[in-house]
Protein backbone atom coordinates (compact mmCIF):
# COMPACT_ATOMS: atom_id res chain seq x y z
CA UNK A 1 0.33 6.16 27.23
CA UNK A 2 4.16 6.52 27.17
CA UNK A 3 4.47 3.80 24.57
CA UNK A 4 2.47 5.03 22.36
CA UNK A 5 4.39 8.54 22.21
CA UNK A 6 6.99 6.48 21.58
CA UNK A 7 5.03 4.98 18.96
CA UNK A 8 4.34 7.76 17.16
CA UNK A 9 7.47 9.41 17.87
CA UNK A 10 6.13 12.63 18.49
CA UNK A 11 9.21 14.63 17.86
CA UNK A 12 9.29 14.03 14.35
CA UNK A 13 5.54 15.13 14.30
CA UNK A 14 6.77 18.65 16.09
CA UNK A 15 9.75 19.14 13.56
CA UNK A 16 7.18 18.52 10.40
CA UNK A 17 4.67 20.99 11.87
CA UNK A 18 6.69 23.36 12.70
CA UNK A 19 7.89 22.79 8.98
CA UNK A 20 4.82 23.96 7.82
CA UNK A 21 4.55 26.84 9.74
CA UNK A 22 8.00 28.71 8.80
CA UNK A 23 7.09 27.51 5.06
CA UNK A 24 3.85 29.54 5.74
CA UNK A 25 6.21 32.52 7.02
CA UNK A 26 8.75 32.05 4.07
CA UNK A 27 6.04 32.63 1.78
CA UNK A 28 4.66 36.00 3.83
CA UNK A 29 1.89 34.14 5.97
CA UNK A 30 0.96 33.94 9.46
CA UNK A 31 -0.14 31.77 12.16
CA UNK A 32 -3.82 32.05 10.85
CA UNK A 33 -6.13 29.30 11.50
CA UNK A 34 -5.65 27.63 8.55
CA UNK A 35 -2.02 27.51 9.26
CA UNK A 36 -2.78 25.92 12.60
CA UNK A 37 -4.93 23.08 10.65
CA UNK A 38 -2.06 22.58 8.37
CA UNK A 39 0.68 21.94 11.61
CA UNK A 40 -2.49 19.70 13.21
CA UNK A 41 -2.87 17.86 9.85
CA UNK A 42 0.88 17.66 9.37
CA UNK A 43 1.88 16.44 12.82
CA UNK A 44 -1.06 13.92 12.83
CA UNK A 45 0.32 12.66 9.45
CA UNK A 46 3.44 12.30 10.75
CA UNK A 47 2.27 10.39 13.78
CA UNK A 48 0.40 7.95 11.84
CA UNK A 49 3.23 7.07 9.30
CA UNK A 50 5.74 6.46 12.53
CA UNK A 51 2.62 4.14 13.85
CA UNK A 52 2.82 2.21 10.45
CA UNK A 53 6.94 1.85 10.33
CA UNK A 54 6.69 0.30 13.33
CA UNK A 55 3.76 -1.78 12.23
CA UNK A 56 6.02 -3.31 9.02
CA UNK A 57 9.35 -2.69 10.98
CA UNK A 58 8.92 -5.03 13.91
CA UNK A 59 11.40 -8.06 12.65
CA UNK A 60 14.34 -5.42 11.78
CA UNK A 61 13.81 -3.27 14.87
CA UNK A 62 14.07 -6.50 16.80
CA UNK A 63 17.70 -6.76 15.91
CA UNK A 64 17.92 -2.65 15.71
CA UNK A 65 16.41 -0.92 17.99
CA UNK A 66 14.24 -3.35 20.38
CA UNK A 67 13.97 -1.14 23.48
CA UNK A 68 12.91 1.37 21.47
CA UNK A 69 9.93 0.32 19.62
CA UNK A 70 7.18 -0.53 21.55
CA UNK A 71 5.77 -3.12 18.77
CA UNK A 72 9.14 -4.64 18.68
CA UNK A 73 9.59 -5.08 22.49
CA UNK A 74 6.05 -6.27 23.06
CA UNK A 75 4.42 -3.06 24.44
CA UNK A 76 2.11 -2.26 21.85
CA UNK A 77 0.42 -5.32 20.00
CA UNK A 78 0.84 -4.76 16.31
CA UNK A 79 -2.60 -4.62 15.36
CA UNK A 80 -3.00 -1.65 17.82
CA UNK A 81 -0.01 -0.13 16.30
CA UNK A 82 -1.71 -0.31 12.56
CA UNK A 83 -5.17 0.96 13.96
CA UNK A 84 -3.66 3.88 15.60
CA UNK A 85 -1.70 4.92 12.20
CA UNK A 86 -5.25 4.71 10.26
CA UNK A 87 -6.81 6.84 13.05
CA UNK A 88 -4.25 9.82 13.38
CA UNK A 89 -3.75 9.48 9.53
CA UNK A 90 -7.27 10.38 9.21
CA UNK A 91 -7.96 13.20 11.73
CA UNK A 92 -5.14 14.57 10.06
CA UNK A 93 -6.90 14.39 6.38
CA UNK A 94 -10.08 15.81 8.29
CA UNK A 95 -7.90 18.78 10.08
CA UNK A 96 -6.61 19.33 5.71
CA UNK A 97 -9.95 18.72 4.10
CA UNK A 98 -11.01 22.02 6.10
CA UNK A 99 -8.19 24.34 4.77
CA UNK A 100 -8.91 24.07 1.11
CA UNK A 101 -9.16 21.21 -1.65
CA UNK A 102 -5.28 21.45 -2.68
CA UNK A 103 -4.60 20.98 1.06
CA UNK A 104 -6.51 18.08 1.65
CA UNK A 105 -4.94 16.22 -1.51
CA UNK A 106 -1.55 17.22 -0.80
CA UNK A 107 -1.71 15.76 3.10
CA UNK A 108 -3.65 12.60 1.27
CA UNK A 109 -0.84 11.97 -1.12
CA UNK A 110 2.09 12.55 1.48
CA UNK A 111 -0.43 9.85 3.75
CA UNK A 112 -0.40 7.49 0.91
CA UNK A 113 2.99 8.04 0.43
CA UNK A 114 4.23 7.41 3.96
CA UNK A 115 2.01 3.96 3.91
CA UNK A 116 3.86 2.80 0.67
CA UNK A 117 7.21 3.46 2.32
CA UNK A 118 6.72 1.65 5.03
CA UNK A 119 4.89 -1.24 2.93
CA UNK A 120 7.09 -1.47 -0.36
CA UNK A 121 9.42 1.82 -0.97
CA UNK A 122 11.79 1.23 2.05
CA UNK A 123 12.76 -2.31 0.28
CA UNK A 124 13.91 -0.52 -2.82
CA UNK A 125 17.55 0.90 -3.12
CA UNK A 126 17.27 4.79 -2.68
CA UNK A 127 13.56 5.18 -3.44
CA UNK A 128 12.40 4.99 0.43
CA UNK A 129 15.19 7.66 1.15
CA UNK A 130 13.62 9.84 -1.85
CA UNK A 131 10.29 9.68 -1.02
CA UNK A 132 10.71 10.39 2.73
CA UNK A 133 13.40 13.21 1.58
CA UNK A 134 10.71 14.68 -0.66
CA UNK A 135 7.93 14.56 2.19
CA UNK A 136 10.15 16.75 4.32
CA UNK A 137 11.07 18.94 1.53
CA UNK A 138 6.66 18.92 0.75
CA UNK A 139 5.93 20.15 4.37
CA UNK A 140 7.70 23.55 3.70
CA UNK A 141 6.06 23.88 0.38
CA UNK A 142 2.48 22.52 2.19
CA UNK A 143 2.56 25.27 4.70
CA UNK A 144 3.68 28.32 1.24
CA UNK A 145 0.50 26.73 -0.15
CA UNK A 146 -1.75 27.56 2.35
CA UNK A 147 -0.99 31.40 2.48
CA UNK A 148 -1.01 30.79 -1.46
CA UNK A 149 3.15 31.46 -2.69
CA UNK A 150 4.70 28.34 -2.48
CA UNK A 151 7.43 29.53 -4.93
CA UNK A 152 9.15 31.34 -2.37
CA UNK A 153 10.32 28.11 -0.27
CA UNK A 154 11.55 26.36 -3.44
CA UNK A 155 15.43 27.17 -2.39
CA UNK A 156 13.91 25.86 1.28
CA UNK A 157 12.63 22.99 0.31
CA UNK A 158 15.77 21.94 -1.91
CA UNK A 159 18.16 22.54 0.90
CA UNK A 160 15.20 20.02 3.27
CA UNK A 161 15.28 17.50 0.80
CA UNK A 162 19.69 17.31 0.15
CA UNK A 163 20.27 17.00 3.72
CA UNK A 164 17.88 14.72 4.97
CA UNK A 165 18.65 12.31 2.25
CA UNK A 166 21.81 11.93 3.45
CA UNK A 167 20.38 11.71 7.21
CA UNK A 168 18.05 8.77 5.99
CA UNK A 169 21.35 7.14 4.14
CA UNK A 170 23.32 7.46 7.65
CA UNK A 171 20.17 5.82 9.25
CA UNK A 172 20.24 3.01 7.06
CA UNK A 173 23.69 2.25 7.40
CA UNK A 174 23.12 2.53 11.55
CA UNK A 175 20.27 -0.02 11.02
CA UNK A 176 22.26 -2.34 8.59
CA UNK A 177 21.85 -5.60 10.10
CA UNK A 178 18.33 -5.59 10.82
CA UNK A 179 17.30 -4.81 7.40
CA UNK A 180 19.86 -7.94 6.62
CA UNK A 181 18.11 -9.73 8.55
CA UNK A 182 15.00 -9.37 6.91
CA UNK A 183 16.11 -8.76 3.06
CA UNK A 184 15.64 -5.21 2.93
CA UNK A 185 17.28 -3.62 -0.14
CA UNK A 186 18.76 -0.18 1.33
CA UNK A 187 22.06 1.36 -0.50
CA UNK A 188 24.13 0.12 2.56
CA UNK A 189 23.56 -3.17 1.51
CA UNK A 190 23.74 -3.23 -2.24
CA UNK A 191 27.33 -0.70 -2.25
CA UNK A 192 28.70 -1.47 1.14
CA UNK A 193 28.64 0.99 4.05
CA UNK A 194 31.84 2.54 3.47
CA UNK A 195 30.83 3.61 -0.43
CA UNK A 196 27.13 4.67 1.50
CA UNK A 197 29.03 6.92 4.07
CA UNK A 198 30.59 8.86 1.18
CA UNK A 199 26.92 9.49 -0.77
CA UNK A 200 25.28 10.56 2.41
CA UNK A 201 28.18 12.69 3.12
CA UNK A 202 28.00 14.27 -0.46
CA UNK A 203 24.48 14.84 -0.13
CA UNK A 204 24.83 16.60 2.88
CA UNK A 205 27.75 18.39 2.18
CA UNK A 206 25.60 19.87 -1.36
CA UNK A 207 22.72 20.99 1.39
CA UNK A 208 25.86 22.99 3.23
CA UNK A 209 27.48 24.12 -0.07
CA UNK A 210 24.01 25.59 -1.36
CA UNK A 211 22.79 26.82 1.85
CA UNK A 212 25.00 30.03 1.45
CA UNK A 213 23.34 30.93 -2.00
CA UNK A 214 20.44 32.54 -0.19
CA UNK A 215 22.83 35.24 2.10
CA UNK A 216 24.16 36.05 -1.39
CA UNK A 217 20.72 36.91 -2.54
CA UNK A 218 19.83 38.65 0.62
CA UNK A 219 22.76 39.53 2.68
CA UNK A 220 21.12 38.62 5.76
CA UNK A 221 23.57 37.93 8.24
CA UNK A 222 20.74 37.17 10.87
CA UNK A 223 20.50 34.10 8.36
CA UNK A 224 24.24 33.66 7.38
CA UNK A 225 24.61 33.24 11.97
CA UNK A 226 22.33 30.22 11.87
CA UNK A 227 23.09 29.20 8.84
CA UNK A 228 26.66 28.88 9.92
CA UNK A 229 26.18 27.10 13.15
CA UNK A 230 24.02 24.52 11.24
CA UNK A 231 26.45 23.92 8.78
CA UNK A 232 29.46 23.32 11.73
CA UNK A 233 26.89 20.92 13.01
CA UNK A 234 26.43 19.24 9.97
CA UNK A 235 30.15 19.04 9.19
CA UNK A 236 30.49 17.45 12.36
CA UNK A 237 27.91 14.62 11.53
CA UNK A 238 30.32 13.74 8.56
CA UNK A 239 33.64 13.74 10.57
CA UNK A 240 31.53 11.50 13.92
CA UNK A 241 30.95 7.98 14.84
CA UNK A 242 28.52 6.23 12.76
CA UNK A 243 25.82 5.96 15.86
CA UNK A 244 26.29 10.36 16.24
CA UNK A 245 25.61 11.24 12.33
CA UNK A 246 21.75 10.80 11.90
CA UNK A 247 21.15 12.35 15.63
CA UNK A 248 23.61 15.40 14.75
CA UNK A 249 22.07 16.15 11.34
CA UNK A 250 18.74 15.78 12.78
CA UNK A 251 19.73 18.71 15.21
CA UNK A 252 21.68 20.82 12.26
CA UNK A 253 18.63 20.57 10.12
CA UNK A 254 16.45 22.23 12.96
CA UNK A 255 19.15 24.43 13.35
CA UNK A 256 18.71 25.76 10.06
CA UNK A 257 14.56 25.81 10.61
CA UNK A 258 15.57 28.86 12.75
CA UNK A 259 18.00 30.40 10.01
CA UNK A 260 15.12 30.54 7.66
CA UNK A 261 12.77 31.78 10.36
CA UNK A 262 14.89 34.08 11.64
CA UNK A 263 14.98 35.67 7.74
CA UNK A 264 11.30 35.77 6.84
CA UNK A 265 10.67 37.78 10.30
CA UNK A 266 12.55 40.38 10.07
């Protein structure tokens, strides 16, 4: 049972739901039912795209990250791994389908998306980052759709989509000589990873630079507290050790899920 939380990484799956559900307060909702279904259908998603990556990922995370993977070390055969990411994928189109038709084709294309990443978009120079950047940036606008104003978590979803695309740059360059090893095409390995720490530090530093327009707007200063001590964080991931800069901006990025929470419940 342990390996296959690892499997799914089930972290990732909380951070997306949870996604959803301060999208769905952004944009004036609740924690209604259908909001519930949404963080069920998001973190199931979630679960099953993990399940897939480590499906297509075993050579590299051989070389990368071997006790970590439970395909990769052996503790999950692989066809188990690619039967559990069709399961949870589904059950989490089931939990959408009973929200509403744009629900259900929203959680089927951000499925289908996570599939072709992990079969063909990952080998392409920036497009895997993109599309996984944009999937983060789609749960906050997922969960505004379901309470019906997904224009208010447009600034949101920008802000998601800037800094995890330099996260997923800083991951790549961590995981550089696995994907070597198996031809992958990541921006690491076509520029060099010195050129690659500069655009995932630009990208992240645009998410800190813009993340200040909304106090302007507002003058929150419940807001402009988090806001702040994500942005030190994130600053920090720049200025750290290779091996510290995904983990920290992982941890600035939920940071600032309670700056924007913090605003839309006061």
């Amino acid at each position: 049972m342990i390996e296959y939380l690892k499997l799914v990484r089930p972290a990732n799956g909380i951070m997306t739901a949870i996604a959803v559900y301060i999208g769905a307060v952004v944009a004036g909702g609740s924690l209604t039912t259908s909001v519930i279904l949404g963080m069920v259908s998001a973190f199931l998603i979630s679960a099953g795209g993990m399940a897939i990556n480590d499906y297509h990922d075993v050579e590299a995370d051989k070389v990368n990250k071997k006790k970590k993977r439970p395909v990769a070390k052996g503790a999950i055969k692989k066809e188990y791994a690619l039967i559990a990411a069709v399961v949870l994928s589904l059950i989490g189109l089931a939990a959408a389908y009973f929200i509403s038709t744009v629900a259900f084709y929203i959680a089927l294309f951000a499925a289908i998306v996570l599939f072709a990443y992990s079969m063909a978009l990952k080998k392409i120079v920036l497009v895997g980052n993109i599309a996984v950047s944009f999937l983060v940036a789609l749960s906050f606008v997922y969960g505004a759709l379901i309470v019906g104003s997904p224009s208010a978590v447009t600034f949101l979803a920008l802000l998601a989509f800037l800094a995890n695309m330099g996260r997923e740059i800083y991951k790549d360059i961590e995981d550089v000589l696995g994907d070597q090893k198996i031809g992958r095409k990541t921006l690491a390995l076509h520029i060099g990873v010195l050129k690659a720490k500069y655009v995932a530090s630009i990208f992240t530093l645009a998410a800190v630079a813009l993340s200040f327009v909304p106090f302007f707007l507002t003058l929150d200063y419940v807001y402009l507290f988090f806001v702040v001590i994500a942005d030190i964080i994130f600053i920090a991931a720049i200025l750290s050790p290779l091996a510290l800069r995904a983990k920290l901006s992982k941890v600035a990025m939920a940071v600032a899920l309670v700056a924007f929470y913090a605003a839309a419940i006061q």
